[in-house]
Protein backbone atom coordinates (compact mmCIF):
# COMPACT_ATOMS: atom_id res chain seq x y z
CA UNK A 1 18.86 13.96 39.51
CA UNK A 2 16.92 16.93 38.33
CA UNK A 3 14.86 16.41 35.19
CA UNK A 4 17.01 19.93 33.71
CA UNK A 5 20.26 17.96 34.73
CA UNK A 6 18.81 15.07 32.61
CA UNK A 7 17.98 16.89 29.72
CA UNK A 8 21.79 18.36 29.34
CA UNK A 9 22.97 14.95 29.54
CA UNK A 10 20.52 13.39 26.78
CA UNK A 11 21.34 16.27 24.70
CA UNK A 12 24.95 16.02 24.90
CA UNK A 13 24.69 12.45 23.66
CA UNK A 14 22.64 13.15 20.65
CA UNK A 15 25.26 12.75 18.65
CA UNK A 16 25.16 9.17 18.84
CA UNK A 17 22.23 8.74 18.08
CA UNK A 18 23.39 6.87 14.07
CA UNK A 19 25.81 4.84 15.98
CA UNK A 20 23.15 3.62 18.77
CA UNK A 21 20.39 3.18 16.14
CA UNK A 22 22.64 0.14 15.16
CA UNK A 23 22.28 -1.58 18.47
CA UNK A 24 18.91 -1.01 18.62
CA UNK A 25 18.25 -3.19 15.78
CA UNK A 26 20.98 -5.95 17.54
CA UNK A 27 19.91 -9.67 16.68
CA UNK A 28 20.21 -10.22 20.38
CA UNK A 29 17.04 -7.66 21.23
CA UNK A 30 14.41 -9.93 19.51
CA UNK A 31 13.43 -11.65 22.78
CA UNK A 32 10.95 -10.17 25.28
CA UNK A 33 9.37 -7.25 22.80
CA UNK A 34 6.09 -5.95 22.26
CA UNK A 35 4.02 -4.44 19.40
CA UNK A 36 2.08 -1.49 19.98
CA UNK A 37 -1.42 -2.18 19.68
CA UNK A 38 -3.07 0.32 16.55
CA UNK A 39 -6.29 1.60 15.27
CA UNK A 40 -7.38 -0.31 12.38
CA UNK A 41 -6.05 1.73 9.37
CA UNK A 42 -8.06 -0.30 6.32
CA UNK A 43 -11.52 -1.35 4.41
CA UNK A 44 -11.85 -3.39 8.18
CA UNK A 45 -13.13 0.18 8.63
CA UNK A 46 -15.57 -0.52 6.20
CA UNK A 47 -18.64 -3.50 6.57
CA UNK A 48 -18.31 -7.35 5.05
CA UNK A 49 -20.07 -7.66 2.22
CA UNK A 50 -21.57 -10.76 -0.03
CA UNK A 51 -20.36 -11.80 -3.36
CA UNK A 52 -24.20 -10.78 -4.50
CA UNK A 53 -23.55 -6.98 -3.66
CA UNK A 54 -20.37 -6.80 -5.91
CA UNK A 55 -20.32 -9.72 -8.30
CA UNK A 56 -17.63 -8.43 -10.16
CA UNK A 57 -14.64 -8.69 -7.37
CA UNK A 58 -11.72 -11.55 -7.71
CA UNK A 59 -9.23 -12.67 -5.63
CA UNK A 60 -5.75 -13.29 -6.82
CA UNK A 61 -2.68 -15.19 -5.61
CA UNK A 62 0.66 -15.67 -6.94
CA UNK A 63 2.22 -18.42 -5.37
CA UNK A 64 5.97 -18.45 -7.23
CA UNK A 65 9.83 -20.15 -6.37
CA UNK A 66 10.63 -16.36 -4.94
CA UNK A 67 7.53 -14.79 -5.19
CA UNK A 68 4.00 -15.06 -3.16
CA UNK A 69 1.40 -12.41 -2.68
CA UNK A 70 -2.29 -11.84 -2.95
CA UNK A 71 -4.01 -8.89 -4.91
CA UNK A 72 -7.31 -8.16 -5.82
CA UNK A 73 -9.05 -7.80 -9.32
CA UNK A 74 -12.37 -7.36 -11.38
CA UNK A 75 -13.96 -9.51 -13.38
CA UNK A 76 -14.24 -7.09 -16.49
CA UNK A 77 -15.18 -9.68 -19.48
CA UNK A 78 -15.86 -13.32 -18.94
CA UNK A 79 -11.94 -15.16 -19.67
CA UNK A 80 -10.70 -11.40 -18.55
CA UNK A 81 -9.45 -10.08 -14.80
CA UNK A 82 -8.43 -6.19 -14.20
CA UNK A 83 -5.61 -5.92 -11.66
CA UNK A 84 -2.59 -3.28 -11.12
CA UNK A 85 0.44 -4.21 -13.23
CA UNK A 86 2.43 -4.35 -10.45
CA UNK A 87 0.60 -7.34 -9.50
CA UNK A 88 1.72 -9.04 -12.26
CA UNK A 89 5.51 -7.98 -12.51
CA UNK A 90 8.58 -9.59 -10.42
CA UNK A 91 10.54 -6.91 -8.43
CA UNK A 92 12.86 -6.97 -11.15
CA UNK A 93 10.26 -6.07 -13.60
CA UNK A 94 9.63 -9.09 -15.32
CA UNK A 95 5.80 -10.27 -16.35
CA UNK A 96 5.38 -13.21 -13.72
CA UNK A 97 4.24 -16.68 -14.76
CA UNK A 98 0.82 -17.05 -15.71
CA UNK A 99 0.83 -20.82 -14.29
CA UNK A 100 1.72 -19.38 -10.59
CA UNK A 101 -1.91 -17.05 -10.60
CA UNK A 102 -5.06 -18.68 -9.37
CA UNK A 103 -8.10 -16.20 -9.69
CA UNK A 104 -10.86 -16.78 -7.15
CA UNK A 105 -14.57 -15.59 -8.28
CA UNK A 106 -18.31 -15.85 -6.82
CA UNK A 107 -17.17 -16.08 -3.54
CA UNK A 108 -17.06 -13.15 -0.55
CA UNK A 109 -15.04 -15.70 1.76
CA UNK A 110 -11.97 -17.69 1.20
CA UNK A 111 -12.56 -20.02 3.42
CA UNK A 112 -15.50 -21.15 1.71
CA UNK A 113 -14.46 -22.17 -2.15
CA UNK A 114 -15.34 -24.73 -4.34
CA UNK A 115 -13.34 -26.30 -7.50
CA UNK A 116 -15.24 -23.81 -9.58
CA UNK A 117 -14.47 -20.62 -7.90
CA UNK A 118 -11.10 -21.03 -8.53
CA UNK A 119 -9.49 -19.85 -12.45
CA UNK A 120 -6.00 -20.79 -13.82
CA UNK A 121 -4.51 -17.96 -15.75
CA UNK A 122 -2.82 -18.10 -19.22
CA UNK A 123 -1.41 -14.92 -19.92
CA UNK A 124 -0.47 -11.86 -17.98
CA UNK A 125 -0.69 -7.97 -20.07
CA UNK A 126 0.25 -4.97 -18.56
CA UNK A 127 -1.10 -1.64 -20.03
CA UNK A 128 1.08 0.16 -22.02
CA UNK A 129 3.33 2.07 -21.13
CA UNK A 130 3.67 1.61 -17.83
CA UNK A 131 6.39 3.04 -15.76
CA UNK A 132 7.97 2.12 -12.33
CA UNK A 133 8.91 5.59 -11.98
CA UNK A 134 5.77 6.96 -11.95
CA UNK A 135 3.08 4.38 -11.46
CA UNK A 136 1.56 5.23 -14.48
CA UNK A 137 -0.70 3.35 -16.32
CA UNK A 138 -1.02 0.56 -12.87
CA UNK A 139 -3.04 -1.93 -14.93
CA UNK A 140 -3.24 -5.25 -16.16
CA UNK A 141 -5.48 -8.41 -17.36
CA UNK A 142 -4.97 -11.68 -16.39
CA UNK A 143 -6.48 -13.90 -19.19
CA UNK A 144 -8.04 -16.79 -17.65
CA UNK A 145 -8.15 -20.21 -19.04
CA UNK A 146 -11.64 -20.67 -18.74
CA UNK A 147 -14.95 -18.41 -18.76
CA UNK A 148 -16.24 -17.40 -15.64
CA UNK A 149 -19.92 -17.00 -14.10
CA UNK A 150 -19.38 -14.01 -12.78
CA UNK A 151 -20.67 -10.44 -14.72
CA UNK A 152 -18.38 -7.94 -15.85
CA UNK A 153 -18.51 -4.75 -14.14
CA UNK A 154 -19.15 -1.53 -16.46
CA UNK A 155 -15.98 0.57 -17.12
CA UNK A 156 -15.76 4.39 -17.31
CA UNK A 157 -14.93 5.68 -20.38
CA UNK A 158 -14.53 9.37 -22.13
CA UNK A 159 -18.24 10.13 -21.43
CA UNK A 160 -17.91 9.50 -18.08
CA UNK A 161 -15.71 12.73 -16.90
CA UNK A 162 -18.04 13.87 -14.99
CA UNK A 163 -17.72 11.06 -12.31
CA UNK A 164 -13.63 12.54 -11.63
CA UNK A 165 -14.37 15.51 -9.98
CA UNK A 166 -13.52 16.14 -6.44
CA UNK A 167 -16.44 15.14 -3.62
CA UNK A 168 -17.85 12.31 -6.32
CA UNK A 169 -18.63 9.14 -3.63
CA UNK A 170 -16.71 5.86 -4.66
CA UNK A 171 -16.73 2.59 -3.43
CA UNK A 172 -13.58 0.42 -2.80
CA UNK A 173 -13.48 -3.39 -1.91
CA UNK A 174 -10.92 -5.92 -1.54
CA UNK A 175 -9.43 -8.84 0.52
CA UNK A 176 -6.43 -6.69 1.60
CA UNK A 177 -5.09 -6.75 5.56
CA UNK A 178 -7.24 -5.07 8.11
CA UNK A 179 -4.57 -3.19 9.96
CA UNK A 180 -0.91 -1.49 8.22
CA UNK A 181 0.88 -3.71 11.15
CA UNK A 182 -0.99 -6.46 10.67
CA UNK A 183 0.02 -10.07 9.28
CA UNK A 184 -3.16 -11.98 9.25
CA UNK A 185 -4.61 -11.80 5.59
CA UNK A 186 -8.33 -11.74 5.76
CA UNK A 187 -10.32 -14.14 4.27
CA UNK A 188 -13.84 -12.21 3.66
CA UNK A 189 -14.74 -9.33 1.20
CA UNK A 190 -14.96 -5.93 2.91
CA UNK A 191 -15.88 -2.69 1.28
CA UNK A 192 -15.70 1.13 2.10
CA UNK A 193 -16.82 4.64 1.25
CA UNK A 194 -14.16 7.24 0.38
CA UNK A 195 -14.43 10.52 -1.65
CA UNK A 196 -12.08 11.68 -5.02
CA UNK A 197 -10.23 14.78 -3.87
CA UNK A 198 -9.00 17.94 -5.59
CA UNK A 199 -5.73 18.10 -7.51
CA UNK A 200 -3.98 20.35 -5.04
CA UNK A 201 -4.92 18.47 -2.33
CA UNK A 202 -3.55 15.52 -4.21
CA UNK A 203 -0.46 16.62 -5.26
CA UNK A 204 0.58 18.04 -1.98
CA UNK A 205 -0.24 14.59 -0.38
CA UNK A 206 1.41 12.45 -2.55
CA UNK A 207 4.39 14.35 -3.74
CA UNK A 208 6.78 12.61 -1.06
CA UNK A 209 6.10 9.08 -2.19
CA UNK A 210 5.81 8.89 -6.26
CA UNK A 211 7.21 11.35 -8.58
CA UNK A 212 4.16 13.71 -9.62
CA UNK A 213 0.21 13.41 -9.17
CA UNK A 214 -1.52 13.06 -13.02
CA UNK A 215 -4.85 14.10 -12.77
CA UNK A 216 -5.39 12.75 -16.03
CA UNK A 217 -3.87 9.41 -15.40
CA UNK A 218 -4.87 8.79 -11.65
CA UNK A 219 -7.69 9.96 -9.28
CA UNK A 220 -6.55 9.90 -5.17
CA UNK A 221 -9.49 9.37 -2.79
CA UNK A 222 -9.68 10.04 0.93
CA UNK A 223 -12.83 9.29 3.42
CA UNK A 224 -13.07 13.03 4.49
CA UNK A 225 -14.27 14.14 6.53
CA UNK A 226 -13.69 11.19 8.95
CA UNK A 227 -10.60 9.97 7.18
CA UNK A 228 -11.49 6.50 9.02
CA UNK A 229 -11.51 4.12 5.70
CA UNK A 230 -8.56 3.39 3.12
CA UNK A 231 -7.29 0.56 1.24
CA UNK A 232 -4.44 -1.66 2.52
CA UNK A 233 -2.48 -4.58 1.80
CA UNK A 234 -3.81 -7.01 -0.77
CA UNK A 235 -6.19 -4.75 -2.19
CA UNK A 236 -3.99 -3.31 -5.00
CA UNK A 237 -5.98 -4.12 -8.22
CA UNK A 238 -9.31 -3.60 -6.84
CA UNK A 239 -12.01 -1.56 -8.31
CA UNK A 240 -13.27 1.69 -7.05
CA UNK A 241 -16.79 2.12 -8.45
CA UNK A 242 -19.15 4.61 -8.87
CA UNK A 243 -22.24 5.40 -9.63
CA UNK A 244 -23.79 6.82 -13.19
CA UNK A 245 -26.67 9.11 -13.62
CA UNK A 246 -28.80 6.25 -14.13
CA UNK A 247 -27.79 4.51 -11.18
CA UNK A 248 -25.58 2.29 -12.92
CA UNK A 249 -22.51 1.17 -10.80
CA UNK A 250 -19.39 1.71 -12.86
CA UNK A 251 -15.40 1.40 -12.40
CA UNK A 252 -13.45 4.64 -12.27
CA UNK A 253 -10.37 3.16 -11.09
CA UNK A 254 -7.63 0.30 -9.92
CA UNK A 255 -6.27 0.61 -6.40
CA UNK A 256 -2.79 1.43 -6.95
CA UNK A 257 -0.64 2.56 -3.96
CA UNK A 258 -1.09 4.20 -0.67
CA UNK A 259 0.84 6.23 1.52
CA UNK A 260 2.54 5.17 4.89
CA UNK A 261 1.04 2.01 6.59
CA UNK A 262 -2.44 2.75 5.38
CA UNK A 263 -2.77 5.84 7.25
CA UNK A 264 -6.07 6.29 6.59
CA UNK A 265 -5.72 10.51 7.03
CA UNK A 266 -3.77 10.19 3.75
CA UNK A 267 -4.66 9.70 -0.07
CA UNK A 268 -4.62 6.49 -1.71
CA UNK A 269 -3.89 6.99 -5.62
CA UNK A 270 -5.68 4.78 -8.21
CA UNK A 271 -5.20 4.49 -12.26
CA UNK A 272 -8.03 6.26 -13.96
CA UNK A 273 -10.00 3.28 -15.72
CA UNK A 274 -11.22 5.72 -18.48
CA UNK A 275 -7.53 5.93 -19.79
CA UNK A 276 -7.04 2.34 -20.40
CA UNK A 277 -10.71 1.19 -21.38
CA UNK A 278 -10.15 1.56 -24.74
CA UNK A 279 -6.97 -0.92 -24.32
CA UNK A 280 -9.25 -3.40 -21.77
CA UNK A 281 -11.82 -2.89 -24.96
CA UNK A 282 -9.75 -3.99 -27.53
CA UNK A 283 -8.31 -7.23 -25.77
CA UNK A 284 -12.03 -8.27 -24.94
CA UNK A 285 -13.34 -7.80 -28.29
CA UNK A 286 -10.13 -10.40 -29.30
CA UNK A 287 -10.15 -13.05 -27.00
CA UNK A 288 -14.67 -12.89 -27.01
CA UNK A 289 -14.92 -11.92 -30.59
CA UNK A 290 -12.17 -13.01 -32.40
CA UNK A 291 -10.58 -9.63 -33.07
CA UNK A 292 -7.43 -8.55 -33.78
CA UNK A 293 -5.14 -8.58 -30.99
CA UNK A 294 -3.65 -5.73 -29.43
CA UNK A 295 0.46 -5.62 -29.44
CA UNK A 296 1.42 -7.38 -26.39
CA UNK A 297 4.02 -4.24 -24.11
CA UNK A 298 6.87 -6.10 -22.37
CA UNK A 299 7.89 -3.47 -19.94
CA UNK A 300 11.65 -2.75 -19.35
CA UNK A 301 13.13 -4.21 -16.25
CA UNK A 302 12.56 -2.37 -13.08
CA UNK A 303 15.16 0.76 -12.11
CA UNK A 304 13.66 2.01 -9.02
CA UNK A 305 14.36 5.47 -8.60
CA UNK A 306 16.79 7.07 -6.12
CA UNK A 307 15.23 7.72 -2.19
CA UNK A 308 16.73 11.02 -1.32
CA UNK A 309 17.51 11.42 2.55
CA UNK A 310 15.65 14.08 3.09
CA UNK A 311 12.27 11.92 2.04
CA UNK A 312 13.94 9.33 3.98
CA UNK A 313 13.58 11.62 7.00
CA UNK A 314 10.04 12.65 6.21
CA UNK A 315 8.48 9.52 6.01
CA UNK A 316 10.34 8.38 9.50
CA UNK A 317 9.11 11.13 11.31
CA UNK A 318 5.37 10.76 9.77
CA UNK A 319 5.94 7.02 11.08
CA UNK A 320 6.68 8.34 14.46
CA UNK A 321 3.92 10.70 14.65
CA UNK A 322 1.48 8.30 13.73
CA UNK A 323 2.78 4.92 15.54
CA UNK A 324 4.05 6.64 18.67
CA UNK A 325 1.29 9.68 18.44
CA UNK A 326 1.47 12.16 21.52
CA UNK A 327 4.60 10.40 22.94
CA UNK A 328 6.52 11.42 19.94
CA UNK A 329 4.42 14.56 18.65
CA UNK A 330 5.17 15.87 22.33
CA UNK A 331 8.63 14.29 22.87
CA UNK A 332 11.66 16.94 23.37
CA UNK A 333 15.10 16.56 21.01
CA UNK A 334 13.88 14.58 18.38
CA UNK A 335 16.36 13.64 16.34
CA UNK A 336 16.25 11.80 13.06
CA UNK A 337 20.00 11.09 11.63
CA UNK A 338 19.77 9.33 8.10
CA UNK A 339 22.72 7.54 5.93
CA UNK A 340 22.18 5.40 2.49
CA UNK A 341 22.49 1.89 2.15
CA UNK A 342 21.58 1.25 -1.32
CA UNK A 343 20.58 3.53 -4.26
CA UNK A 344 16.87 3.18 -3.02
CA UNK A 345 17.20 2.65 0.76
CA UNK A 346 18.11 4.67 3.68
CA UNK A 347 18.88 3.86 7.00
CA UNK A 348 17.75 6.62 9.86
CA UNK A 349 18.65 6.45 13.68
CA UNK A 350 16.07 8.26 15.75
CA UNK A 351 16.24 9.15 19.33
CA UNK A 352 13.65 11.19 21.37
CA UNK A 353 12.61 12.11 25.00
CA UNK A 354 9.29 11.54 26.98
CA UNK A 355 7.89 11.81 30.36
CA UNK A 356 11.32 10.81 31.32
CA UNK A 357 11.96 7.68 28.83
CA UNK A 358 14.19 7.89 26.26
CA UNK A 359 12.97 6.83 22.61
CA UNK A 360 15.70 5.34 20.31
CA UNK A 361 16.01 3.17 17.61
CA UNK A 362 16.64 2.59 13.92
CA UNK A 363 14.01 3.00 10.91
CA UNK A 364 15.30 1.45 7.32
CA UNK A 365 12.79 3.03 4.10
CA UNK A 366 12.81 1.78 0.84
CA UNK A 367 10.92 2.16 -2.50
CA UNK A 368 9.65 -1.02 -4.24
CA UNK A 369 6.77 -2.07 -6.01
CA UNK A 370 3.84 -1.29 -3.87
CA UNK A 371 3.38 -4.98 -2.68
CA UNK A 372 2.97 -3.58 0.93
CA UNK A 373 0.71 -0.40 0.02
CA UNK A 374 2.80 2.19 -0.83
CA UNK A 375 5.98 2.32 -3.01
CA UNK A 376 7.60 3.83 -0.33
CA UNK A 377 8.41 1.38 2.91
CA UNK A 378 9.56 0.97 6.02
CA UNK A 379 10.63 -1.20 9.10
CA UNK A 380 12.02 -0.39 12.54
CA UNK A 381 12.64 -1.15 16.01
CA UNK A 382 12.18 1.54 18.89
CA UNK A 383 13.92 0.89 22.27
CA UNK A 384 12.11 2.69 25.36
CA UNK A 385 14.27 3.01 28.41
CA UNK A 386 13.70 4.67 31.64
CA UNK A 387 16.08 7.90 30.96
CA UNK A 388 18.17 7.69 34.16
CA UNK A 389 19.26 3.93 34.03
CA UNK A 390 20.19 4.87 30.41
CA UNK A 391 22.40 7.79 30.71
CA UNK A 392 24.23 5.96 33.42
CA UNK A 393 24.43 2.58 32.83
CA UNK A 394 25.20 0.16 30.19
CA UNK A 395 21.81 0.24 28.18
CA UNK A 396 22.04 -3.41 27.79
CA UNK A 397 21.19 -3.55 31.88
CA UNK A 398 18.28 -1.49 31.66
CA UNK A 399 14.96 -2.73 31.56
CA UNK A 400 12.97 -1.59 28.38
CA UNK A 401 10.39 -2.08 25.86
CA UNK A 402 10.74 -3.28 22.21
CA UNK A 403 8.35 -1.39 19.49
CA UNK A 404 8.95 -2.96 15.78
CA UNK A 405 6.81 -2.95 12.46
């Protein structure tokens, strides 16, 4: 069969393509797949580093009924731990229990703790006013039940504007996963170098995932001009420091959220630490001073936001592009057919053709708390046949590959 004669037929059946994506993600296909092997896409991109370099880092784990993830913090006063607040909140927005935290300090590898590394946690805060809808303030203390060793790290405060401008060199650091893909959680402290970008550039970036950039709230950083380092996974709380004048290290910000799978050519977003010092300022001064304390924000329970189909469709075909790369950048009648599942998830077949294979599958997106990175995720599972035995045989015959994240 001529390859034109084959491209009439697989363009005749593109209307199937919603129907098919269904039995591409058939229970009975999870046997004899593959994963694409991918670049690393995190701080792995970065070096190791020792506890001694950055003192101030923590380790967090919630361990619930329902619940378990890691995050990472700073050590900002000696009973206090800076985090995102959607570290501490349940998916449906409640504060979790402070009895399910444990807070690692002074210690670079997990596998290496004593009994005194390790912190219970008392009470969970999240800054004020935070929003699910926007991300905005993504902060929060853990209060520990006992003092810690470990110094606080310096935080940015009005006089420090001058360390937000675009092309100012920060430093981000975490225990978060080394690859998008991956499900191994490392167990040793990594840091990277990435740069704060310009608003425009930010906006543009970031529009697709979260409802509007604040330059005045947040700060986005990318490792131009390599774009080789971003955060991942498990590093959502972390610090991103700086450096004063005086050669003072300093935190500018808390990793919030990323973009898709830690593509590392797009901006990660962070809360601007110099708009919730004065809040961070006020709760140390009570709990090391005996101070009055702050008024304790409950936030209201979590309405995520609507996913529209049309960013449904944008974030499957930047998935595409950068799992599948040339195969799918290069591919002939791509075709990305979306339908809504739930008020924030969408379902998208997709179907594509490449040095005579044919590309199909199904790609589900969602918006969530950014437990996996970004607020707005994904999963799917690509089928690769050889084009002739599908067009005229029962797929189920043909031999094929499995791709699935």
């Amino acid at each position: 069969m001529t390859e034109m004669r084959m491209l009439v037929r697989i363009v005749a059946s593109l209307m199937l393509v919603a129907g098919l994506a269904a039995t591409a993600a058939s229970a009975d296909d999870r046997t004899g797949g593959k994963r694409e092997p991918r670049a690393d896409a995190s701080i792995v991109n970065g070096t190791s580093v020792s506890i001694g370099e950055l003192p101030w880092l923590a380790h967090i784990v919630y361990d619930g009924p329902v619940d378990d993830y890691e995050c990472t913090g700073s050590v900002v006063a000696p009973r206090l731990v800076m985090t995102a607040a959607h570290c501490v909140l349940s998916e449906a927005g409640h504060i979790q229990s402070p009895a399910n935290f444990q807070v690692v300090t002074g210690a670079s590898d997990l596998k290496q703790l004593t009994p005194a590394n390790v912190s219970g946690v008392v009470q969970a805060l999240v800054a004020p006013g935070f929003s699910i809808s926007t991300l905005r303030p993504d902060a929060a203390l853990l209060v520990l039940g006992a003092p810690v060793s470990a110094p606080p790290i310096p935080l940015a405060d009005s006089t420090d504007a001058g360390l937000y401008g675009a092309g100012t060199p920060i430093t981000i650091a975490g225990w978060g996963l080394t690859r998008g893909d991956s499900i191994k959680t490392p167990t040793v402290l990594r840091k990277g170098e990435t740069v704060i970008q310009g608003t425009p550039f930010c906006r543009r970036k970031i529009g697709r995932i979260s409802s509007g950039y604040d330059s005045g709230a947040q700060l986005c950083a990318a490792s131009a001009p390599r774009f080789e380092v971003s955060s991942c996974n498990g590093d959502s709380g972390g610090p991103s420091i700086a450096v004063r004048p005086d050669g003072t290290s300093v935190q500018v910000g808390v990793i919030s959220f990323g973009v898709v799978g830690c593509d590392t050519r797009n901006p990660e977003v962070h809360t601007r630490v110099d708009g919730i010092s004065l809040w961070v300022g006020q709760w140390i001064d009570a709990l090391e001073h005996g101070g009055p304390a702050p008024a304790v924000f409950v936030p209201r329970l979590l309405r995520l936001p609507p996913l529209t189909i049309g960013d449904a469709r944008y974030l499957s075909w930047e998935l595409m592009a950068f799992d599948f790369r040339n195969r799918f950048l290069q591919g002939r009648f791509k075709e990305i057919a979306c339908r809504r599942i739930e008020r924030s998830k969408v379902k998208c077949g997709v179907f594509w053709y490449h040095a005579r294979r044919v590309y199909i599958g199904a790609i589900t997106t969602y918006l969530s708390l950014p437990r996996e990175g970004s607020p707005l995720n994904f999963s799917y599972r690509i089928k690769r046949y050889g084009a002739a035995c599908w067009l005229y045989r029962n797929p189920r015959g043909c031999p094929r590959a499995l791709f699935y994240r």
